[in-house]
C-alpha atoms as a PDB file:
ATOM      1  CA  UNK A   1      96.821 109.100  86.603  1.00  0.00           C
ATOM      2  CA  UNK A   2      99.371 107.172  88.224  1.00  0.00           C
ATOM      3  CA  UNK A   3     101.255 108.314  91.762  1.00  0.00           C
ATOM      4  CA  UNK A   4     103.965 110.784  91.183  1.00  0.00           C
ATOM      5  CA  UNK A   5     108.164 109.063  91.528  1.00  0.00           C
ATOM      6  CA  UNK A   6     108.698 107.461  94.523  1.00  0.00           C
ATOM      7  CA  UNK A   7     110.822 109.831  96.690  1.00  0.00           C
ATOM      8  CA  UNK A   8     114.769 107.939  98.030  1.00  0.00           C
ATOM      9  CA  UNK A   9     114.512 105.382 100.741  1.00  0.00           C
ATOM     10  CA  UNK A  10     113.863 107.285 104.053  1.00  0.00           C
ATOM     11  CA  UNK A  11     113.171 110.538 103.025  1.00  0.00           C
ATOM     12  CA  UNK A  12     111.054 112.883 104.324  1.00  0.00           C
ATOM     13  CA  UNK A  13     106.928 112.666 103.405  1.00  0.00           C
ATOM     14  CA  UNK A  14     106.330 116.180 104.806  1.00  0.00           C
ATOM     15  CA  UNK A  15     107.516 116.788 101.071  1.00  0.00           C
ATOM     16  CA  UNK A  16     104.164 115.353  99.423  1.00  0.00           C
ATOM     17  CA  UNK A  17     103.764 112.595  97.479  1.00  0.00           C
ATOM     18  CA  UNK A  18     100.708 111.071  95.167  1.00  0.00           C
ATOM     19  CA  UNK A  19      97.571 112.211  95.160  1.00  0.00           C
ATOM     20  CA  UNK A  20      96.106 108.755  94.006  1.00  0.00           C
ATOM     21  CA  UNK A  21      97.775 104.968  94.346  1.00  0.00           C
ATOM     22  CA  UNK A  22      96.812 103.303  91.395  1.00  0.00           C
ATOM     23  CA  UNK A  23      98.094  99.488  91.120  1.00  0.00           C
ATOM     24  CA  UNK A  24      96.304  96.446  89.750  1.00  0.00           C
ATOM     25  CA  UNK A  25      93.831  98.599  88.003  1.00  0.00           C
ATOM     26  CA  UNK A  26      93.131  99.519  91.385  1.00  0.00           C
ATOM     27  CA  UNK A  27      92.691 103.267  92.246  1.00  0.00           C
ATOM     28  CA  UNK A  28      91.925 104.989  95.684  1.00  0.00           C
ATOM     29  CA  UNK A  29      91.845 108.748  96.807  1.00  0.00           C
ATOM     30  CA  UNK A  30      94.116 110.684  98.163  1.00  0.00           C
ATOM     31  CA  UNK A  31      92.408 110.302 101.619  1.00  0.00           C
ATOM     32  CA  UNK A  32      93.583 106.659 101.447  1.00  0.00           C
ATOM     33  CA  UNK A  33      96.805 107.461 101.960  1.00  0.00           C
ATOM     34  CA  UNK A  34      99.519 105.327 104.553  1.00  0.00           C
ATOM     35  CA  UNK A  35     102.003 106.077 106.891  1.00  0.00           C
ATOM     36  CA  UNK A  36     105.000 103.410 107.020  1.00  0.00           C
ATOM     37  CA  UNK A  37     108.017 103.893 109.558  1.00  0.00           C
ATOM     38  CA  UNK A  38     110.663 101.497 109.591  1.00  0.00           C
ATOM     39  CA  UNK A  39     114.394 102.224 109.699  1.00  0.00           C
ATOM     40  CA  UNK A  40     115.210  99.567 107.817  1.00  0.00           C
ATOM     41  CA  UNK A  41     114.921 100.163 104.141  1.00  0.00           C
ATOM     42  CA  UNK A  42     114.377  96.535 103.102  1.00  0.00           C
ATOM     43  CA  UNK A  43     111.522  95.872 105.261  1.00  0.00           C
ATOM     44  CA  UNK A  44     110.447  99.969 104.843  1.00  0.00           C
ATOM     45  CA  UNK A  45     110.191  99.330 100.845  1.00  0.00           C
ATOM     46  CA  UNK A  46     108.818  95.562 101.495  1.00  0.00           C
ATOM     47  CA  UNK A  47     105.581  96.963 103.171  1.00  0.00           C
ATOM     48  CA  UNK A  48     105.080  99.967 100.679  1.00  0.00           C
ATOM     49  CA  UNK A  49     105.141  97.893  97.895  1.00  0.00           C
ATOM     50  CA  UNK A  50     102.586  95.473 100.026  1.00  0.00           C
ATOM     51  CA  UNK A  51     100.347  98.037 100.397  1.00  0.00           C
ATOM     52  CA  UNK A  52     100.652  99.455  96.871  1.00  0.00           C
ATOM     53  CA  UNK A  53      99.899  95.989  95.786  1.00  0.00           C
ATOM     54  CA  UNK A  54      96.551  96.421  97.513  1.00  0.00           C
ATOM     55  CA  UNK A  55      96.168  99.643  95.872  1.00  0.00           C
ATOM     56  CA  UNK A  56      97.279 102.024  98.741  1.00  0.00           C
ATOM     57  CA  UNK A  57      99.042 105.758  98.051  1.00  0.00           C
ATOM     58  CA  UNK A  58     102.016 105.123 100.727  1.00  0.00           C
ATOM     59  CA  UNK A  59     104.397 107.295 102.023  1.00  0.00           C
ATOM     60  CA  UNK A  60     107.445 106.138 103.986  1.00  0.00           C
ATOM     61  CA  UNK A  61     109.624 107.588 106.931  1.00  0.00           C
ATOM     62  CA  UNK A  62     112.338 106.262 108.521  1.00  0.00           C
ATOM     63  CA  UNK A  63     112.185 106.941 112.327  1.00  0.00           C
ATOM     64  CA  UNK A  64     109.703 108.390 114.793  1.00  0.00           C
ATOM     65  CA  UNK A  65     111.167 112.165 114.579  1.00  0.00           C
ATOM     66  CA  UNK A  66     110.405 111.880 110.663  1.00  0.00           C
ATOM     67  CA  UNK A  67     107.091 110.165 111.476  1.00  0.00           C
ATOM     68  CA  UNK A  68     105.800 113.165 113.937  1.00  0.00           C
ATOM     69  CA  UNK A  69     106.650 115.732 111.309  1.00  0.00           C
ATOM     70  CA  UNK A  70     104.966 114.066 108.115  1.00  0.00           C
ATOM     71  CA  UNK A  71     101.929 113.583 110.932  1.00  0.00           C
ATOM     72  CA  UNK A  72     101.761 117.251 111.173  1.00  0.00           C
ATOM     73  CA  UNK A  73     102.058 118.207 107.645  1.00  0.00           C
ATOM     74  CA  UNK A  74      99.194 116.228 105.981  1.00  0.00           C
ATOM     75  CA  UNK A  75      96.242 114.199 106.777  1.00  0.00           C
ATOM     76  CA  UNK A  76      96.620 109.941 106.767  1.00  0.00           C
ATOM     77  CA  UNK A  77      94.016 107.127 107.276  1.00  0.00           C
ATOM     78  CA  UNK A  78      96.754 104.616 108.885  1.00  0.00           C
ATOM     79  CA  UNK A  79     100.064 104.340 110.238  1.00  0.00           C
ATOM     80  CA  UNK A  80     102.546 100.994 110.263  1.00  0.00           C
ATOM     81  CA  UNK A  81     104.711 101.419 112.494  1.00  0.00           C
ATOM     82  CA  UNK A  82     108.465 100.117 114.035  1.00  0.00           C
ATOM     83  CA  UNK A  83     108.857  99.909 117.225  1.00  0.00           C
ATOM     84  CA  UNK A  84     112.659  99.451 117.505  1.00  0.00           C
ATOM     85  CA  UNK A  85     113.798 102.657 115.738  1.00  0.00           C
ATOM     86  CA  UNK A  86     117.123 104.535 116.442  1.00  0.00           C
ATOM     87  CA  UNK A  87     116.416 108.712 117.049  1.00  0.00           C
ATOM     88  CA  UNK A  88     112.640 108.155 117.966  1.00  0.00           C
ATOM     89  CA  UNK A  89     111.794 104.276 118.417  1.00  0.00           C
ATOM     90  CA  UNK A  90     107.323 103.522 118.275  1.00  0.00           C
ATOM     91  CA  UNK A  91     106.584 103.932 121.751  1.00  0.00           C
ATOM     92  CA  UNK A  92     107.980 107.175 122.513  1.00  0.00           C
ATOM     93  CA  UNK A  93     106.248 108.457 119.158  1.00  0.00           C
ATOM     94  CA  UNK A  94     102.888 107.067 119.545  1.00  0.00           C
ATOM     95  CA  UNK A  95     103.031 108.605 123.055  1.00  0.00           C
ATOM     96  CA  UNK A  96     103.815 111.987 121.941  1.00  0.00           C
ATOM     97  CA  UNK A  97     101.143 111.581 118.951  1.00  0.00           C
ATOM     98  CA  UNK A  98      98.374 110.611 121.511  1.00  0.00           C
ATOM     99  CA  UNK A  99      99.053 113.999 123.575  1.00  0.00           C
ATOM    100  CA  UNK A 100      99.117 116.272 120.544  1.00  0.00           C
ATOM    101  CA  UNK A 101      96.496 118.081 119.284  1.00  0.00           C
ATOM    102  CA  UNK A 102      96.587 117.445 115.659  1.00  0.00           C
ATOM    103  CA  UNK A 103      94.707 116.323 112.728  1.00  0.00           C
ATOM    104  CA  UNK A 104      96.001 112.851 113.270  1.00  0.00           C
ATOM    105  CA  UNK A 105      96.171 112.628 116.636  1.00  0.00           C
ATOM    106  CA  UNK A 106      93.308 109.584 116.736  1.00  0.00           C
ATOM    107  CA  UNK A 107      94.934 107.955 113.384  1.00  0.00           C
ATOM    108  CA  UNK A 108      94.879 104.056 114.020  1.00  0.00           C
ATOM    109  CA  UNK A 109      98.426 102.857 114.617  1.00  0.00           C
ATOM    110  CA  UNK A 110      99.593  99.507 113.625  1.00  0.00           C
ATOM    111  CA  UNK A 111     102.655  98.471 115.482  1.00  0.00           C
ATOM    112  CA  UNK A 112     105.227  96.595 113.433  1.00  0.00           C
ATOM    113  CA  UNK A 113     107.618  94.096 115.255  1.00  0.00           C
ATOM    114  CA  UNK A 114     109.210  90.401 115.424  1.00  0.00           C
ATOM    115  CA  UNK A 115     107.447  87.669 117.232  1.00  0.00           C
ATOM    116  CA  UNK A 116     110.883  87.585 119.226  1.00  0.00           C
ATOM    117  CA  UNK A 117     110.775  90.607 121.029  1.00  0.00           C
ATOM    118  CA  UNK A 118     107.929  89.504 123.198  1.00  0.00           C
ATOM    119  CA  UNK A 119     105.381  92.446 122.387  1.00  0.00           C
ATOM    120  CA  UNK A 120     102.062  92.167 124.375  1.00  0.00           C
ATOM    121  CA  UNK A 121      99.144  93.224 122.393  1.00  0.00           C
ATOM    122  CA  UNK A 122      97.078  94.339 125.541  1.00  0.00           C
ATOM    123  CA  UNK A 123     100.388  96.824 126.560  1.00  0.00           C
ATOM    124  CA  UNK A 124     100.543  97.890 122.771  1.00  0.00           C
ATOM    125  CA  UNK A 125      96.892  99.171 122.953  1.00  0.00           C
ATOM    126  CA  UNK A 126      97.357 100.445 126.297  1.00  0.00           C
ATOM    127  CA  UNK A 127     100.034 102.551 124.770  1.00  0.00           C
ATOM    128  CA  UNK A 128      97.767 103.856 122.131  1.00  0.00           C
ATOM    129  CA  UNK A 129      98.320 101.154 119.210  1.00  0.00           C
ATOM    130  CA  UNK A 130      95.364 100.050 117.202  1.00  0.00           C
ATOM    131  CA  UNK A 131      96.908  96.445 116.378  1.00  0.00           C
ATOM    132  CA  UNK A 132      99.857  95.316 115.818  1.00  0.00           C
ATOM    133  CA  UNK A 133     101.338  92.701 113.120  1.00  0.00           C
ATOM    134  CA  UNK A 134     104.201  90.317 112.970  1.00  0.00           C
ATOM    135  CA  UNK A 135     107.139  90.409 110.853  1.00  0.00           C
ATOM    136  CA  UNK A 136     107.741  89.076 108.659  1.00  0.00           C
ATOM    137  CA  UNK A 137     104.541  90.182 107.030  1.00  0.00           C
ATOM    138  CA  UNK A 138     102.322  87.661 105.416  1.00  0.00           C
ATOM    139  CA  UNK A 139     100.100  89.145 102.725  1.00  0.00           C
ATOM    140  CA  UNK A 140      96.944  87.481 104.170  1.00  0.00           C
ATOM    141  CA  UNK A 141      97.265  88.888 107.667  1.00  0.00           C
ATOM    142  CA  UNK A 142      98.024  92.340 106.185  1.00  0.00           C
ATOM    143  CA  UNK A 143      95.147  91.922 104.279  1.00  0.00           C
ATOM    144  CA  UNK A 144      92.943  91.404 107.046  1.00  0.00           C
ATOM    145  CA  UNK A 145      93.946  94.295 109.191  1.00  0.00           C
ATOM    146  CA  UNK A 146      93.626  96.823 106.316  1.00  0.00           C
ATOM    147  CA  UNK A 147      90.255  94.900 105.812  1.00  0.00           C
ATOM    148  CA  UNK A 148      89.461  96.152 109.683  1.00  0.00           C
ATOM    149  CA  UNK A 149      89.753  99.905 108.275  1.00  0.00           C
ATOM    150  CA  UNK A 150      88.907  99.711 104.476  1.00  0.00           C
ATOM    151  CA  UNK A 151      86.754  96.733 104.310  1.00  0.00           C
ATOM    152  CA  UNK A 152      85.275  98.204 100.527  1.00  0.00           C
ATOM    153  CA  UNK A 153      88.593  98.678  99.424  1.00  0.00           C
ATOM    154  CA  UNK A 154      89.950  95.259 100.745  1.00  0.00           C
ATOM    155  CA  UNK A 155      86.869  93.548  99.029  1.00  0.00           C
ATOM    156  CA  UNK A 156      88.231  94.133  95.720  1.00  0.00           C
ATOM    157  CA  UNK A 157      92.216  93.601  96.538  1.00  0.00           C
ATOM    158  CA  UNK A 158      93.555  90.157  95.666  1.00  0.00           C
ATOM    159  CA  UNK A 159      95.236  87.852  98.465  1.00  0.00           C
ATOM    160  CA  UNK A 160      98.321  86.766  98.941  1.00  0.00           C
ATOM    161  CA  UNK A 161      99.906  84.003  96.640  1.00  0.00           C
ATOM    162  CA  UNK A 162     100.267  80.246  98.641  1.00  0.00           C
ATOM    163  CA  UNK A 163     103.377  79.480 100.511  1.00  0.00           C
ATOM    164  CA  UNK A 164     106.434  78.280  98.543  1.00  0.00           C
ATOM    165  CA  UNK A 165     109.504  77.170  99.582  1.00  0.00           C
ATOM    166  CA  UNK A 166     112.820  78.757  98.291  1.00  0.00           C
ATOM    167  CA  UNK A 167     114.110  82.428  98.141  1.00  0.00           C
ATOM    168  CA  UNK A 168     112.633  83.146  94.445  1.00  0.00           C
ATOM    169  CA  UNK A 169     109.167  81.688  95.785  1.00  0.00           C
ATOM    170  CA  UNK A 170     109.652  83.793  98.473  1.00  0.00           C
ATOM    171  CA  UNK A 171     110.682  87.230  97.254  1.00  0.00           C
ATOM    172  CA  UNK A 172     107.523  86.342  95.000  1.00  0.00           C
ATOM    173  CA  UNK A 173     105.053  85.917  97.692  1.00  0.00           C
ATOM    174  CA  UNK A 174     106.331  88.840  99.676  1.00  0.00           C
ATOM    175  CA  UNK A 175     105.771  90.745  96.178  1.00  0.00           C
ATOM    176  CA  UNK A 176     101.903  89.468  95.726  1.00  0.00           C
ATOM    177  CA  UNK A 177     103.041  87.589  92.757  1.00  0.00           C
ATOM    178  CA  UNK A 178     104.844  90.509  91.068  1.00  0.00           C
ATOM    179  CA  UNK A 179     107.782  89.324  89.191  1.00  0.00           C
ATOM    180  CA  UNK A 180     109.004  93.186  88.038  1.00  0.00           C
ATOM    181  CA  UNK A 181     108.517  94.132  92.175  1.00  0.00           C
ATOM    182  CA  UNK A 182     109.889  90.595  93.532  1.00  0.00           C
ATOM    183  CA  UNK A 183     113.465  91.449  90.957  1.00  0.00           C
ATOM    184  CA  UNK A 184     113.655  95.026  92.473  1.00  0.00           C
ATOM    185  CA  UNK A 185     112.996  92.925  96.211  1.00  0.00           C
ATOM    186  CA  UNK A 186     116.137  90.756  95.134  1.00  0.00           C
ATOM    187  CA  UNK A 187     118.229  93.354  93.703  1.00  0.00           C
ATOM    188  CA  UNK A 188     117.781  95.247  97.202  1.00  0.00           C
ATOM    189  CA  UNK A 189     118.869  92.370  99.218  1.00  0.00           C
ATOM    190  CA  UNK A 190     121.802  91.221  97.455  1.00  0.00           C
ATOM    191  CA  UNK A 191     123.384  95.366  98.095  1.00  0.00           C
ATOM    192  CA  UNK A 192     121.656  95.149 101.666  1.00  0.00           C
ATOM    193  CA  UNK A 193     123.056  92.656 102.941  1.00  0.00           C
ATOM    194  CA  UNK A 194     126.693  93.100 102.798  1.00  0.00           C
ATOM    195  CA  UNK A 195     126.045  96.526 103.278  1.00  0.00           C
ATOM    196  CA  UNK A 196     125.180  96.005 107.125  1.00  0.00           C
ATOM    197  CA  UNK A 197     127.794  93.588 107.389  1.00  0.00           C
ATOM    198  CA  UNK A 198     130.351  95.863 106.548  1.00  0.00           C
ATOM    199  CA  UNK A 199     128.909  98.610 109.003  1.00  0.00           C
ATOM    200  CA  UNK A 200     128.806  96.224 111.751  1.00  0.00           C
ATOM    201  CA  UNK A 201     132.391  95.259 111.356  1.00  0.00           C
ATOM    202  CA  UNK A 202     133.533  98.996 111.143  1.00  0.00           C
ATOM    203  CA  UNK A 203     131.427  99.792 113.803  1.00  0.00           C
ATOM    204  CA  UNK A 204     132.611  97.011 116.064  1.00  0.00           C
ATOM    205  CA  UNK A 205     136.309  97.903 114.994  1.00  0.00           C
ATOM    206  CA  UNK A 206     135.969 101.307 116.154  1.00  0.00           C
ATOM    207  CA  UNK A 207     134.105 100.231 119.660  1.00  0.00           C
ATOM    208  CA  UNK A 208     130.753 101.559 118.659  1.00  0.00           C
ATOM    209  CA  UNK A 209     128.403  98.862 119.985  1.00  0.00           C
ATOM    210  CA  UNK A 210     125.382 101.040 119.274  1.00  0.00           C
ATOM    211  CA  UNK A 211     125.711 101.219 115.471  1.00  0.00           C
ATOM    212  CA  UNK A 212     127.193  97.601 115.398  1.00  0.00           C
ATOM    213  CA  UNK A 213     123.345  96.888 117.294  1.00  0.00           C
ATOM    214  CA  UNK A 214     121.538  98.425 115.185  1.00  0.00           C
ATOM    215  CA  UNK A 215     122.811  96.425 112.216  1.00  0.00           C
ATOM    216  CA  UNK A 216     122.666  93.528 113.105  1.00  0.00           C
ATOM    217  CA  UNK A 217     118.844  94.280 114.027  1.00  0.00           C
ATOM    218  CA  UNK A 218     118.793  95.465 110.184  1.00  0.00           C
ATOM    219  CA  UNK A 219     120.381  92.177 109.136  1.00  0.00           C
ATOM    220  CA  UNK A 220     118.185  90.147 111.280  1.00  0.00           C
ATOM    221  CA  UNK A 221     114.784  91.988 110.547  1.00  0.00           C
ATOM    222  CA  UNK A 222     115.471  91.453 106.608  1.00  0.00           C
ATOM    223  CA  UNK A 223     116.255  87.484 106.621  1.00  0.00           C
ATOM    224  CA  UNK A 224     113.471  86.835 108.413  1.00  0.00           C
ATOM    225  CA  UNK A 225     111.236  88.594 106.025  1.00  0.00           C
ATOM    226  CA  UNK A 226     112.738  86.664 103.137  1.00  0.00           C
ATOM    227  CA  UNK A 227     113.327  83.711 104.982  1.00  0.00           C
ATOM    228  CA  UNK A 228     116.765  83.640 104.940  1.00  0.00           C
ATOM    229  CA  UNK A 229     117.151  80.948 107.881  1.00  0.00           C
ATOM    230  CA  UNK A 230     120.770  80.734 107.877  1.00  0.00           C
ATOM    231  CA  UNK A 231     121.449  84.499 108.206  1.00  0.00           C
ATOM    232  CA  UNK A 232     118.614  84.953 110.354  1.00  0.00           C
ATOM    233  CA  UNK A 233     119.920  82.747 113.104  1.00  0.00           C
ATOM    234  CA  UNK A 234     123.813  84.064 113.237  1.00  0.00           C
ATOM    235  CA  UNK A 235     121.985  87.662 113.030  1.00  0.00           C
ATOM    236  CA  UNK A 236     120.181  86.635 115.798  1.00  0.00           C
ATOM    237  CA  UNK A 237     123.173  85.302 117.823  1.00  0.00           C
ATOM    238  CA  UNK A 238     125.167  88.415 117.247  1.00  0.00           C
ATOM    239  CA  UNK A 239     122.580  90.743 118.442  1.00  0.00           C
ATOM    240  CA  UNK A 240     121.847  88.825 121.646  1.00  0.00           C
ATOM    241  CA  UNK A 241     125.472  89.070 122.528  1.00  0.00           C
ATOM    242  CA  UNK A 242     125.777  92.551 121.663  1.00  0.00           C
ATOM    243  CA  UNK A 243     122.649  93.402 124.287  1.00  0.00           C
ATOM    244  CA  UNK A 244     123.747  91.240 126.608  1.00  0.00           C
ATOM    245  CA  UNK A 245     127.009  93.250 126.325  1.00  0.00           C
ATOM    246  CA  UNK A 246     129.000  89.746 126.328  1.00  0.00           C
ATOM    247  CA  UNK A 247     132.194  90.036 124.099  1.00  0.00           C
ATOM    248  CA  UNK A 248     133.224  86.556 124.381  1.00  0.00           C
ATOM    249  CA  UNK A 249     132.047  84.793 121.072  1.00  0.00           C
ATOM    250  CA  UNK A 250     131.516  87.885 119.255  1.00  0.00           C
ATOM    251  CA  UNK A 251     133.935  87.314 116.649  1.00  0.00           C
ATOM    252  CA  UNK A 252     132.913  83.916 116.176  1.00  0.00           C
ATOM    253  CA  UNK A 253     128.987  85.295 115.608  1.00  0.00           C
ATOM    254  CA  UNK A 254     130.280  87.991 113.438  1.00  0.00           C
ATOM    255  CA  UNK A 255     131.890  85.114 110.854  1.00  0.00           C
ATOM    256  CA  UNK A 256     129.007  83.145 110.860  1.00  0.00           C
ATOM    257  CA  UNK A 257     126.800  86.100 110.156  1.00  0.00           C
ATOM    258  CA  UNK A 258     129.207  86.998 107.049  1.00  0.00           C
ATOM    259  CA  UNK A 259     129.926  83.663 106.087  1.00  0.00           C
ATOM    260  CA  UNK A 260     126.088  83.008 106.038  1.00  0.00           C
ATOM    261  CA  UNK A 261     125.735  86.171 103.571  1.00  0.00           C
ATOM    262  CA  UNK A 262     128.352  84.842 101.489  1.00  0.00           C
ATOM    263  CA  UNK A 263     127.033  81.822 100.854  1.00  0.00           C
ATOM    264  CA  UNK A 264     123.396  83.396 100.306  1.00  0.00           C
ATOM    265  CA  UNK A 265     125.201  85.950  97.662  1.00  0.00           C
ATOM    266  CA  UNK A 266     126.619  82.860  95.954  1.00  0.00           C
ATOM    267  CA  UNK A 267     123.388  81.803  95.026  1.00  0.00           C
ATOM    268  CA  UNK A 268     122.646  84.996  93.047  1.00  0.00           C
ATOM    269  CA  UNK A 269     123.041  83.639  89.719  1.00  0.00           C
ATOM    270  CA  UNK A 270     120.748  80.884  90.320  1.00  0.00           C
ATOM    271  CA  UNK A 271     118.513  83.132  92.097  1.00  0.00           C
ATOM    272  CA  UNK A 272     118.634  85.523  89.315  1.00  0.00           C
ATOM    273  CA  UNK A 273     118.051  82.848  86.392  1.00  0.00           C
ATOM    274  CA  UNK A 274     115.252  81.714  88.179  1.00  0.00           C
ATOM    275  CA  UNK A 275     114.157  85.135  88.297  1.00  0.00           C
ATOM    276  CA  UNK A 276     114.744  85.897  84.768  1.00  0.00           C
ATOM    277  CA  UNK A 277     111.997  82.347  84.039  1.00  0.00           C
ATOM    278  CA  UNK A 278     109.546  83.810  85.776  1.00  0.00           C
ATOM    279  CA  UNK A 279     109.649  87.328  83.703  1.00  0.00           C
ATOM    280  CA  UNK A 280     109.804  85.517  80.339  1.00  0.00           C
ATOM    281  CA  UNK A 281     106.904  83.148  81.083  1.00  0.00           C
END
């Protein structure tokens, strides 16, 4: 039997979900199941379907406050976790895990961040993570931490397809070599991305720093797991003034943030095409 319709983006898991994962032939009880948080639904959907690739049931949440209640209602084996999360961000919700008295209180915690926020593995386990990994995630390091925990299950996953250069090579490496889950990846991206552009304009229109933040965090966090250089660097820019609070430039980061999207959505066709290759073949 195959895991019940994946629930929208960012809803709740207290709902339920599978009882089994079953993927690659692959098929695991429902006490295998995983916890992902992430408030950003490119990189949220990019881990589940990691982990389903391995043969994982996974579940998915999009902020702490969601993660504490689906932590209450049912039993999980792991948890991948954000730390940079607007309502409840991974530290406060790891702290407030560790002093409750629940079935999951001692669940291993994997903290989920970019290499460029300067996260110290010693204070991450001092704050009651288990590990953390870098995004963006490469199949063979997610492999071995799920190895640390399931190192039966992991024995008979497959690992992660070599390195290629280009976005299609790319989207299909993230995807374990999945064509049909590296086209949904693409699909995703190309309504993603000018989706957080346009918020971060409104939001900067209407003086709403905050939102326009947490955007272009959004933006940045999904070109660097796809390797979108171009995008990933004016993201980058943008949010570092936006910290820092520093409204000289702004305008100038904000049109080479959309001008770098625009040129990325211009390649669709050929990105597509090359997709549509690799289904037929």
């Amino acid at each position: 039997m195959r895991p019940g319709p994946a629930r929208p983006p960012g809803s709740s898991a207290a709902a339920g979900y599978a009882n089994t994962a079953h993927t690659k032939g692959l098929m695991y009880p429902q006490a295998l199941r995983i916890l992902v948080v992430d408030d950003n639904p490119l990189n949220r959907d990019l881990v589940r379907l990691q982990l389903e690739e391995f043969g994982f049931a996974v579940e998915t949440v999009c902020n702490g406050e969601e993660a504490l209640l689906a932590l209450t209602a049912s039993p999980y084996k792991l948890v991948l976790m954000d730390l940079h999360m607007p309502v409840l961000g991974g530290r406060e919700t790891i702290r407030r895990l560790r002093a409750t008295d629940g079935a999951n209180r001692d669940v291993p915690v994997i903290a989920l961040t970019a290499q460029t926020c300067g996260s110290d593995r010693e204070t991450l386990k001092v704050e009651g993570f288990n590990g953390v990994l870098y995004k963006p995630l490469e199949m063979d390091e997610l492999a071995q931490t799920l190895a640390v925990f399931y190192p039966e299950a992991m024995s008979a996953a497959n690992q992660a397809a070599a390195a290629q250069p280009g976005t299609w090579p790319c989207l299909l490496r993230r995807a374990n070599g999945s064509v049909a889950l590296a086209q949904l990846l693409l699909t995703r991206l190309m309504e993603e991305l000018p989706r957080q552009m346009a918020l971060i304009m409104q939001a900067l229109d209407s003086g709403q720093r905050e939102k326009a933040l947490e955007s272009a965090h959004k933006l940045h966090g999904s070109a660097a797991y796809f390797d979108l250089n171009d995008i990933k660097a004016a993201a980058d820019t943008l949010e570092r003034l936006l910290i820092a609070q520093v409204k000289i430039g702004e305008q100038a980061a904000c049109n080479r943030l959309a001008a770098a999207i625009d040129a990325f959505l211009l390649q669709r066709d050929a990105i597509m095409a090359e997709a549509a290759l690799a289904s037929a073949s």
